[in-house]
Protein backbone atom coordinates (compact mmCIF):
# COMPACT_ATOMS: atom_id res chain seq x y z
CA UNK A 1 19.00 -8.68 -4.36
CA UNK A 2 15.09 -8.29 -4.75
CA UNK A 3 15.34 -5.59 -7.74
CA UNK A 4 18.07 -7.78 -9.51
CA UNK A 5 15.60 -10.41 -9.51
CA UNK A 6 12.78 -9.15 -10.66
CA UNK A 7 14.38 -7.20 -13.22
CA UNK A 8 15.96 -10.63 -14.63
CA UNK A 9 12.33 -11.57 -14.22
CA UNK A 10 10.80 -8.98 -16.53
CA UNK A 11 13.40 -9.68 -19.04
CA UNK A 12 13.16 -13.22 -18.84
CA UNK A 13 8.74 -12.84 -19.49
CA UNK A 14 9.19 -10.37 -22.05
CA UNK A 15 11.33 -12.66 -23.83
CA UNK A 16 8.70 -15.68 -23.52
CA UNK A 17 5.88 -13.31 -25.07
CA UNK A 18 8.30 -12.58 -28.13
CA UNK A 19 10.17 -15.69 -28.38
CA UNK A 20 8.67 -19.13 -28.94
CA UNK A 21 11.18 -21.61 -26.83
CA UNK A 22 11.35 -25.17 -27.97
CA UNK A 23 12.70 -26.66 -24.76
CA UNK A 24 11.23 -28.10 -21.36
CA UNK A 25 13.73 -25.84 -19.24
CA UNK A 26 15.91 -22.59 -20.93
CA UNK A 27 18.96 -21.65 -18.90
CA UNK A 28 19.16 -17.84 -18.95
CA UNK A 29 19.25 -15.51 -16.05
CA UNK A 30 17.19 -18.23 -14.53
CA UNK A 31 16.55 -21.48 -15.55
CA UNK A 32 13.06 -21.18 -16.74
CA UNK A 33 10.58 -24.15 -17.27
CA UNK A 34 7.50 -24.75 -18.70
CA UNK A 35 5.72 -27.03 -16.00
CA UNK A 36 6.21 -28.34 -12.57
CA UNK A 37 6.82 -31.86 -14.36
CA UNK A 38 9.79 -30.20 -16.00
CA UNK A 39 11.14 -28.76 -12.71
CA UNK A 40 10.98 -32.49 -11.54
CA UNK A 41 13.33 -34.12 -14.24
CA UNK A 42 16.07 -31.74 -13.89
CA UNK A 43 19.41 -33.17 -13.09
CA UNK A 44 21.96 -31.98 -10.69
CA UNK A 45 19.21 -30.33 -8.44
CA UNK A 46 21.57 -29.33 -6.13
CA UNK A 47 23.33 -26.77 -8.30
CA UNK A 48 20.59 -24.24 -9.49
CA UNK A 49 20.14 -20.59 -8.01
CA UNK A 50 17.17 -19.40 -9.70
CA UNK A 51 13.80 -21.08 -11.23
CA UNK A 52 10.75 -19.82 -12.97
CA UNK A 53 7.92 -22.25 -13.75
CA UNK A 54 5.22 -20.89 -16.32
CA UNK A 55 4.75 -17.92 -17.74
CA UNK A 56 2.07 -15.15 -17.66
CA UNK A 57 0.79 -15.76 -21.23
CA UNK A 58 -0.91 -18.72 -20.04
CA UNK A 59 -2.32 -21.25 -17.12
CA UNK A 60 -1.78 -24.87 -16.52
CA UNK A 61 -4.28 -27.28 -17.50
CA UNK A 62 -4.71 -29.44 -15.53
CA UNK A 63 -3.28 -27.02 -12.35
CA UNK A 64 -1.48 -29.03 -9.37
CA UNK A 65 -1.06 -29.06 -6.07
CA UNK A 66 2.33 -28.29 -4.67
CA UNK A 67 4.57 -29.47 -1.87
CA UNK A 68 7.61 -27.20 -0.93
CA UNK A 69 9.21 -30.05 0.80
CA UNK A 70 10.22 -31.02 -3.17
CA UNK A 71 12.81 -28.17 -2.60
CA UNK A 72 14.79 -30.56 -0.55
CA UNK A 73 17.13 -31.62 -2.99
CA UNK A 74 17.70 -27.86 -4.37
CA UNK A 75 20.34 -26.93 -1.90
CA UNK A 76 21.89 -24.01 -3.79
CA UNK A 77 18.18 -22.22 -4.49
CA UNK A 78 17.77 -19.01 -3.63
CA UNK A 79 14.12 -18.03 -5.88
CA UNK A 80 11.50 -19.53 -6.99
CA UNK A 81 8.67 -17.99 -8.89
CA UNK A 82 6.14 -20.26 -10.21
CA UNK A 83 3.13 -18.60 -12.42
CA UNK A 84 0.12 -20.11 -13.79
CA UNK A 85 0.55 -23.78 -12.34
CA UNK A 86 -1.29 -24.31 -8.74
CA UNK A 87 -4.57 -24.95 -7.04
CA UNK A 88 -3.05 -25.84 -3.93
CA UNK A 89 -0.13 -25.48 -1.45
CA UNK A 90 0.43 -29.05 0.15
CA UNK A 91 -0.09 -28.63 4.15
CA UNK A 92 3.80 -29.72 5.26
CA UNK A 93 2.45 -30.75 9.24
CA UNK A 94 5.42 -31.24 11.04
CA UNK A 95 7.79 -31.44 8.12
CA UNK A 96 8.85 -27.80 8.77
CA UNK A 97 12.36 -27.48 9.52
CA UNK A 98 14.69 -26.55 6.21
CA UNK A 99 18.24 -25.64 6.50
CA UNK A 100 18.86 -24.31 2.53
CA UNK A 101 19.20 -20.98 0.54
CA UNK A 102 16.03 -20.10 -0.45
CA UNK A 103 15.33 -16.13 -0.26
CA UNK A 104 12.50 -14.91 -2.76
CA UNK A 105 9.39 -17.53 -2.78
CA UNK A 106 7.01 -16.03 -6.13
CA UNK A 107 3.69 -17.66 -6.48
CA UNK A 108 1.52 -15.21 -9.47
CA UNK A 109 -1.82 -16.22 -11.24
CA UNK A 110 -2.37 -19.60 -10.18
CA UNK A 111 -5.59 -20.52 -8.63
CA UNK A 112 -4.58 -20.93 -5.02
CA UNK A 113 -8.46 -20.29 -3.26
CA UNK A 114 -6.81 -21.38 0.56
CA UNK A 115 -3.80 -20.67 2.33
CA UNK A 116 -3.74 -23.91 4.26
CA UNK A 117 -2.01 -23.94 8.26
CA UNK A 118 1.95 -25.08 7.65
CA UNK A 119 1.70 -23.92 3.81
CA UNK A 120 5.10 -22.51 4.29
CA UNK A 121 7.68 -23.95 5.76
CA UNK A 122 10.94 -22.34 8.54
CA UNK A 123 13.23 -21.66 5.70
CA UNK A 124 15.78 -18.80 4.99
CA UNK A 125 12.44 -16.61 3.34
CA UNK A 126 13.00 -13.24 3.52
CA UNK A 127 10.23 -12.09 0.76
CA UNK A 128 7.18 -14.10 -0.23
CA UNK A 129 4.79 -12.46 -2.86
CA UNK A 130 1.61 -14.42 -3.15
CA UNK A 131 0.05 -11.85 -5.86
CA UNK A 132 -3.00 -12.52 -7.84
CA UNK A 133 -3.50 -15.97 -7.00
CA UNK A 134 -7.42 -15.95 -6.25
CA UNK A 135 -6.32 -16.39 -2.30
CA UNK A 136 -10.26 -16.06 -0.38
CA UNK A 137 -9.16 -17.58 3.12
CA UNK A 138 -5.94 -17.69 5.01
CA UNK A 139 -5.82 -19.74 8.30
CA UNK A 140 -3.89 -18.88 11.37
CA UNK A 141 -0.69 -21.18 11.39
CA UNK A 142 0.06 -20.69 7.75
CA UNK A 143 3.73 -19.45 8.68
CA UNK A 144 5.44 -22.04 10.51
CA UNK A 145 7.15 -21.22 13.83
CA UNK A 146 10.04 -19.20 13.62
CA UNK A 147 9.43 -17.72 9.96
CA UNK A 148 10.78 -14.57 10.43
CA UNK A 149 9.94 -12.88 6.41
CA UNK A 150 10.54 -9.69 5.87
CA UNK A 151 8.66 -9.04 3.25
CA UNK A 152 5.00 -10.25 2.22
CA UNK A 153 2.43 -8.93 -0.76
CA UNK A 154 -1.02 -10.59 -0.78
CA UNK A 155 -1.87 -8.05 -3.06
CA UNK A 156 -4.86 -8.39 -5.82
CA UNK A 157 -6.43 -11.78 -4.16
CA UNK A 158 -10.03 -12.04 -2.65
CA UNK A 159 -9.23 -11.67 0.92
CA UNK A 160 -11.90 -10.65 3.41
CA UNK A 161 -10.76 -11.29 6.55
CA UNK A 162 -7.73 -10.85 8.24
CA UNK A 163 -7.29 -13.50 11.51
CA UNK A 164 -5.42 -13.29 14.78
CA UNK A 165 -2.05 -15.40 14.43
CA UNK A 166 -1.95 -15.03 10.34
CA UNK A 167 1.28 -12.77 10.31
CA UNK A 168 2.35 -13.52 13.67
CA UNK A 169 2.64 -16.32 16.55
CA UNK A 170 0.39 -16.82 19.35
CA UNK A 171 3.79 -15.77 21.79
CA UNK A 172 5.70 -12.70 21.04
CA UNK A 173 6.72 -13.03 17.57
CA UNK A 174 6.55 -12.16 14.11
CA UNK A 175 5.98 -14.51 10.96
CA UNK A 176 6.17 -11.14 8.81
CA UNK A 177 8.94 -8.69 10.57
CA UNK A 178 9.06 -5.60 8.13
CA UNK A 179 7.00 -5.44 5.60
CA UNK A 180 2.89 -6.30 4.40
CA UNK A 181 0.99 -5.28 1.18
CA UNK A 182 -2.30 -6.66 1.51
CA UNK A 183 -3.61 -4.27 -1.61
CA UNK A 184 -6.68 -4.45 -3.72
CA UNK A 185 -8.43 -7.50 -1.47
CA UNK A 186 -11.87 -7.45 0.22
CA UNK A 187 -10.90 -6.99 3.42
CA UNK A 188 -13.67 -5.83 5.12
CA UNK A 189 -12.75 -6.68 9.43
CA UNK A 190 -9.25 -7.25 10.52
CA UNK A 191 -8.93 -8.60 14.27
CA UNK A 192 -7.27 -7.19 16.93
CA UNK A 193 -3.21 -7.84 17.47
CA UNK A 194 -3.47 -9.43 13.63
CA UNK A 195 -0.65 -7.43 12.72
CA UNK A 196 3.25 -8.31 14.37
CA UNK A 197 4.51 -5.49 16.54
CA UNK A 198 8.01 -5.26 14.31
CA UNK A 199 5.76 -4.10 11.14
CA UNK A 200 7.50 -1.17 9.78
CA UNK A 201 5.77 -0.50 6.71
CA UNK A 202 1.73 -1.96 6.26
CA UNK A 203 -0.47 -1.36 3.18
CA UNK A 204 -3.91 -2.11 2.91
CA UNK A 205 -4.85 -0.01 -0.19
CA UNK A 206 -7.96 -0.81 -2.42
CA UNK A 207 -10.15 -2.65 0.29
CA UNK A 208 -13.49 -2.77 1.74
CA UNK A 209 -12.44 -1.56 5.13
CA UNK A 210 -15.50 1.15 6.91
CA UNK A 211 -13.75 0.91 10.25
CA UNK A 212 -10.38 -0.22 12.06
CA UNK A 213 -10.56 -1.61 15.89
CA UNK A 214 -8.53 0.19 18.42
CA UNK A 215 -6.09 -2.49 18.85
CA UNK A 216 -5.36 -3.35 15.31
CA UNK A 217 -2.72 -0.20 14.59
CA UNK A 218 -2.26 0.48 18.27
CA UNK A 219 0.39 -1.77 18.95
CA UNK A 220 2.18 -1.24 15.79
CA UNK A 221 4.92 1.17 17.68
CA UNK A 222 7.41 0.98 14.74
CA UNK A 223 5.50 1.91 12.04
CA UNK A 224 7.15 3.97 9.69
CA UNK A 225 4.67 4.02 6.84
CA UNK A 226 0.93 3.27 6.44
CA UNK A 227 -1.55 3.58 3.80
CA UNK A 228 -4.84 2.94 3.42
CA UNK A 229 -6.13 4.45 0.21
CA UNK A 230 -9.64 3.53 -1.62
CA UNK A 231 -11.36 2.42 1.19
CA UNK A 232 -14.51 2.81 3.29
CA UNK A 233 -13.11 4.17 6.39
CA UNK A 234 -15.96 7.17 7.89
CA UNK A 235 -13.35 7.56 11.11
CA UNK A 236 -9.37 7.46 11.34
CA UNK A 237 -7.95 4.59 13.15
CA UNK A 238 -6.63 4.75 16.75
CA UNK A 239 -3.27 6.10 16.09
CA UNK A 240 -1.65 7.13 19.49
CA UNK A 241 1.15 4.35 19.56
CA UNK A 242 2.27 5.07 15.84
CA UNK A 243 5.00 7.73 17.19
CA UNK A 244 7.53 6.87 14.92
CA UNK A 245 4.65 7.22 11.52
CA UNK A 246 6.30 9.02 9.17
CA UNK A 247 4.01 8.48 6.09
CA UNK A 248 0.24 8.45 6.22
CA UNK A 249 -2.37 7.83 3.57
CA UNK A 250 -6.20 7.90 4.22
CA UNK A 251 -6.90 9.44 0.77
CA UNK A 252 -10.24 7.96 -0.95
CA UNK A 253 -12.30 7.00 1.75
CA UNK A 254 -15.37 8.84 3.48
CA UNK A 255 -13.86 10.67 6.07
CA UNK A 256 -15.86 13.50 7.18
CA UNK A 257 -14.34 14.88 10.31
CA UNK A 258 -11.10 15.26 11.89
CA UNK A 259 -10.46 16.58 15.23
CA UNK A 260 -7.25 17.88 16.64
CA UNK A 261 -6.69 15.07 18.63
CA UNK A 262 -6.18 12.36 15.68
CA UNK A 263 -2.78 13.12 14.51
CA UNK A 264 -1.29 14.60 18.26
CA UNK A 265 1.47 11.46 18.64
CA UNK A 266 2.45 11.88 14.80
CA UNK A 267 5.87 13.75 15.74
CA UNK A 268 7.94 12.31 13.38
CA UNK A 269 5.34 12.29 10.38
CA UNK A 270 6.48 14.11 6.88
CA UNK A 271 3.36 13.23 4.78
CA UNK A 272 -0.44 13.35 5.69
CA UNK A 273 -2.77 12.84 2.74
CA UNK A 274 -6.16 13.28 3.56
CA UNK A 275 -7.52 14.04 0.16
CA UNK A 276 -10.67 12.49 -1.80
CA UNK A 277 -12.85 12.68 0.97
CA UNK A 278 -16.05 14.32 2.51
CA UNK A 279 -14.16 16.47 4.61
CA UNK A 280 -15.95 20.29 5.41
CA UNK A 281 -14.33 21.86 7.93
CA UNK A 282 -10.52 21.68 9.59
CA UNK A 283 -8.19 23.41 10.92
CA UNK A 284 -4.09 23.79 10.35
CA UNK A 285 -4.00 24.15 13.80
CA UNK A 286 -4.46 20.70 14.22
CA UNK A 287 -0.99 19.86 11.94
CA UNK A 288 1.60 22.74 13.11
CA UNK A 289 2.15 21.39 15.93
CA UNK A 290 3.69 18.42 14.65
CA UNK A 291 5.80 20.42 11.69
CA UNK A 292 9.44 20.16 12.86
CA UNK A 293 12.11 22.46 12.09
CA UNK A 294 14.00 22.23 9.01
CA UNK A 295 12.16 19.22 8.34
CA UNK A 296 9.77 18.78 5.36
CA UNK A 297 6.07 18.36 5.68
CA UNK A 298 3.21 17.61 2.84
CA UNK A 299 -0.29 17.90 3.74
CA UNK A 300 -2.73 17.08 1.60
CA UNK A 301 -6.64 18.38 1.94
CA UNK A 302 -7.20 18.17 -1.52
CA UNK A 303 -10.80 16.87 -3.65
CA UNK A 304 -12.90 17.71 -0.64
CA UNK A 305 -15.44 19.74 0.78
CA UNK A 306 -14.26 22.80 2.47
CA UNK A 307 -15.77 25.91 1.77
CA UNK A 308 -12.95 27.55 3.98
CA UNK A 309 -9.71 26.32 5.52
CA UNK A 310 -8.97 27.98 9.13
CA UNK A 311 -5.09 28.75 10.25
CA UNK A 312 -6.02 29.09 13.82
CA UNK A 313 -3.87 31.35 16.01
CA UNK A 314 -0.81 30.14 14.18
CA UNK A 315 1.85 33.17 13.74
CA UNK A 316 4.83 30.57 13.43
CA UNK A 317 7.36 31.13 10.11
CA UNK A 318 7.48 27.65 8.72
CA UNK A 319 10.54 28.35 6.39
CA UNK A 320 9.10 26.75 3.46
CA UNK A 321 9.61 23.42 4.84
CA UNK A 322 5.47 22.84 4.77
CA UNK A 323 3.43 22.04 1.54
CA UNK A 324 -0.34 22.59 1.32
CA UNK A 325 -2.46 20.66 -1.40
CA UNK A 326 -6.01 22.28 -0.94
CA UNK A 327 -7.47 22.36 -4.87
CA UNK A 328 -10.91 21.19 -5.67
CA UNK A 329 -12.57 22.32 -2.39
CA UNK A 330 -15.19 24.68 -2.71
CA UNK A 331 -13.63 27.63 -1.40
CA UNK A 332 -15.47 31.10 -1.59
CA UNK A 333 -13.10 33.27 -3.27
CA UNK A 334 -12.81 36.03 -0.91
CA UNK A 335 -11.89 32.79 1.62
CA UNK A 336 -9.65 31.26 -1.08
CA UNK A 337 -7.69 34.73 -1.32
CA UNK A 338 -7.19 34.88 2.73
CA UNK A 339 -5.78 31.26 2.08
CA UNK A 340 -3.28 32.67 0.10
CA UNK A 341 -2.36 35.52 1.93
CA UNK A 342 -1.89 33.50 5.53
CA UNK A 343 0.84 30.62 3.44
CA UNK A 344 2.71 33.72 2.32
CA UNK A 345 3.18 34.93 5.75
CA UNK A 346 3.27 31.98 7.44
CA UNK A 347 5.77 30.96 4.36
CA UNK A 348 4.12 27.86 3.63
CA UNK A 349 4.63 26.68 -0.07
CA UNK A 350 1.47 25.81 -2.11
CA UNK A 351 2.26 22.25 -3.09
CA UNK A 352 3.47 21.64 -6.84
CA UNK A 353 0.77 19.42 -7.44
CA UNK A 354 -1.38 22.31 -6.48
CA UNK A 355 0.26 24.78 -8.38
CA UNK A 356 -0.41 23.00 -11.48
CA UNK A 357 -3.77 22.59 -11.73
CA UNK A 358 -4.34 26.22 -10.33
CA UNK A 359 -2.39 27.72 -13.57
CA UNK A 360 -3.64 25.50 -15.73
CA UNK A 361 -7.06 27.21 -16.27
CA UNK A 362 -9.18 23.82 -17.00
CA UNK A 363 -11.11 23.73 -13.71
CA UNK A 364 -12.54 26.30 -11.33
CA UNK A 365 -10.91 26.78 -8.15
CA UNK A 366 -13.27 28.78 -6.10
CA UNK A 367 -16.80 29.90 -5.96
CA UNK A 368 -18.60 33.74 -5.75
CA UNK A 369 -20.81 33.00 -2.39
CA UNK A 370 -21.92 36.43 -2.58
CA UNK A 371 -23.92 36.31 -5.51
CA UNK A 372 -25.63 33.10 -4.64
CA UNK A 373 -28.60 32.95 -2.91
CA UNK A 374 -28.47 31.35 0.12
CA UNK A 375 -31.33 28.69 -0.58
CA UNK A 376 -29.52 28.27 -3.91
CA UNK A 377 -26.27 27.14 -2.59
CA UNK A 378 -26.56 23.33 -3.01
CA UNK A 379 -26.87 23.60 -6.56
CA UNK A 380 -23.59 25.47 -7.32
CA UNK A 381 -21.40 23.72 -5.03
CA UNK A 382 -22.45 20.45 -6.56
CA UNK A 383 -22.03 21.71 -10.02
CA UNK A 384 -18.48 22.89 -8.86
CA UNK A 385 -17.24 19.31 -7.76
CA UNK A 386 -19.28 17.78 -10.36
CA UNK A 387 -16.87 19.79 -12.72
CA UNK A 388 -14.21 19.34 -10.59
CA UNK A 389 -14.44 15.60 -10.75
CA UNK A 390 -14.76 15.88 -14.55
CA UNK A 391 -12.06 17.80 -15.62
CA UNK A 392 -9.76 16.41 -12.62
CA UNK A 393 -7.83 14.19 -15.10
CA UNK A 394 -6.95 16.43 -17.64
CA UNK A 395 -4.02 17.03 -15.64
CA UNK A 396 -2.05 14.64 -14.10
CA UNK A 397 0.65 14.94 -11.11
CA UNK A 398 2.37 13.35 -8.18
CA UNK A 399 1.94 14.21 -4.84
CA UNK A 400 5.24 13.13 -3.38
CA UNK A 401 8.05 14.56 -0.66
CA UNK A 402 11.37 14.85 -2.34
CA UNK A 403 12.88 13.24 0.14
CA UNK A 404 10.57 10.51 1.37
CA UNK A 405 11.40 7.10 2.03
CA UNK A 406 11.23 4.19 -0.55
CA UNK A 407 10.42 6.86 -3.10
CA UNK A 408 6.49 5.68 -3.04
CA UNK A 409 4.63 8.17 -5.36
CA UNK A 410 1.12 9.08 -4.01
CA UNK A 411 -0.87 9.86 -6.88
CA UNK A 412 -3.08 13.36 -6.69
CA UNK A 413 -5.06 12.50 -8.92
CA UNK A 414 -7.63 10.06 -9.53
């Protein structure tokens, strides 16, 4: 129902940039208005399925505040998107209880700084997107008792901190059940049990985050996916109760080290990328264990630090069900040829990503150690991920399991 909508929603903007529409309210896919105001005067209120209010072209003047108890009379409504209009969500204080339709609740470029306790009312809501509103603060409470959404983006706002009893209630209970994209933010500090327990997928992508407390992931049991790209992070978050983790993302951060206790509970995990950091030494060792049969694993190191990449005392035959990404470490050569040698007999498969930019040619993918003096070293190894970094573009690829779930593509390149 979700990618129906939105793809009557793309049509339906696409048109308005191309199409100059004479009327207050346009019955298409969706009856699509111009203002709030407009929304107001329709008749028959009881008989429409699907509104749009604005467009992204441009913003009310003056903006509004809005109430969602004015969806009373639309019995029959089952999305609302409303773009470019707002300054405000109207506090409902006791008024929560709503017995209609309504599914998909779309609020996109308005100027909504607060998300005020009782904003959103106990309907039927099963996704909210709040994207690119100019959100700063939300207040415990905002999700009225028994919300149970299972779907929620906060995505592209100026959130900094996440509070206790945001996304879930101060008993056992989720406001947000599946599903939370809190990407591109400011979140800096998120507070312990801030996250419900039913969360199966959380992204906090594109944020300011340099550390996550013990009990912020820890008692998210059902995770299945969680990624936390283009942050800050220098350690990786307590991740012992994520058992069930099947997709993890820590790319772009400062990670230095990683010991061979992080990752011991992952047993059900496909995908670990750890690539784009400041990572210099680690060991496979610390992943085989968790590589199940006939099951298919992606691991990426790439855009690091290593000079050398150690297999342990692994002698296991992986079957070709394990891909490496490793390019744009400093490897020695002599090193980066031992590499090779131990995934043939081990029968790992060098990533495709990898693969490309290897026969490519644009980019060096190893350096001579022996003909560098050892007071010299700095200089090269710099120049090698300074060229690295340069060139990295010239070829683009995805770093992605065939078979993962939701068919998110994790970019390998910046």
């Amino acid at each position: 129902m979700f990618a129906s909508f939105y793809a009557k929603l793309i049509f339906i903007v696409l048109v308005s940039l191309f199409k100059q529409i004479n009327c207050k309210c346009v019955q298409s896919y969706a009856t699509i208005c111009d203002t709030i105001e407009d929304v107001e005067q329709l008749s028959d209120k009881a008989s429409f399925m699907d509104i749009i209010v604005g467009n992204v072209t441009r913003r009310a003047n003056p903006l509004k505040s809005y109430d969602l108890y004015e969806l009373i009379p639309f019995k029959k409504l089952m999305s609302l998107t409303i773009i470019g209009q707002l300054d405000r969500i109207s506090p409902l204080a006791m008024r929560c209880e709503f017995d209609y339709e309504l599914k998909v609740l779309n609020f996109y470029n308005n100027d909504i700084k607060k998300l005020e306790k009782w904003s959103i009312p106990n309907l039927t809501l099963q996704k909210v997107s709040l994207v690119n509103n100019n959100i700063e603060v939300i207040e415990p409470g905002v999700l009225s008792l028994g919300s149970k959404i299972e779907i929620m983006d906060l995505s592209d706002n100026k959130i900094e901190v996440i509070e206790n009893f945001v996304f879930r209630f101060w008993f056992k209970g989720a406001g947000v059940t599946k599903t939370l994209i809190l990407r591109n933010n400011r979140i800096s500090y998120i507070q312990v049990n801030s996250f419900p327990e039913t969360l199966k997928i959380l992204y906090l992508d594109g944020n300011k985050l340099r550390e996550i407390q013990d009990g912020v992931i820890q008692p998210l049991s059902e995770l299945l996916e969680l990624s936390l790209s283009r942050n800050q992070l220098y350690k990786v978050p307590n991740l012992s109760n994520a058992t069930q983790l099947q997709f993890l993302n820590l790319s772009f951060n400062n990670l230095e080290t990683v010991n061979n206790a992080t990752f011991q509970n992952l047993t059900r995990i496909s995908l670990i990328d750890l690539s784009n950091n400041k990572i210099k030494e680690i060991s496979f060792a610390y992943f085989s264990y968790l590589i199940r049969r006939r099951v298919p694993f992606v691991l990426s190191l790439g855009f690091n630090e290593m000079m050398g990449f150690d297999f342990g005392n692994v002698t296991r035959n992986f079957e070709n069900n394990v891909e490496l990404f490793l390019y744009g470490n400093p490897f020695g050569c002599k090193e980066f040829d031992k590499i090779q040698v131990a995934m043939k007999d081990l029968k790992i498969k060098q990533n495709a990503c990898d693969a490309k930019f290897h026969s490519e040619g644009k980019t060096p993918y190893c350096l001579d150690y022996q003909i560098i003096q050892p007071w010299d070293l700095p200089y090269p190894v710099k120049q090698f991920l300074k060229s690295i970094e340069n060139n990295r573009k010239l070829i683009s690829c995805s770093l992605y399991p065939v078979h993962y779930i939701n068919q998110l593509g994790v970019s390998c390149v910046a």
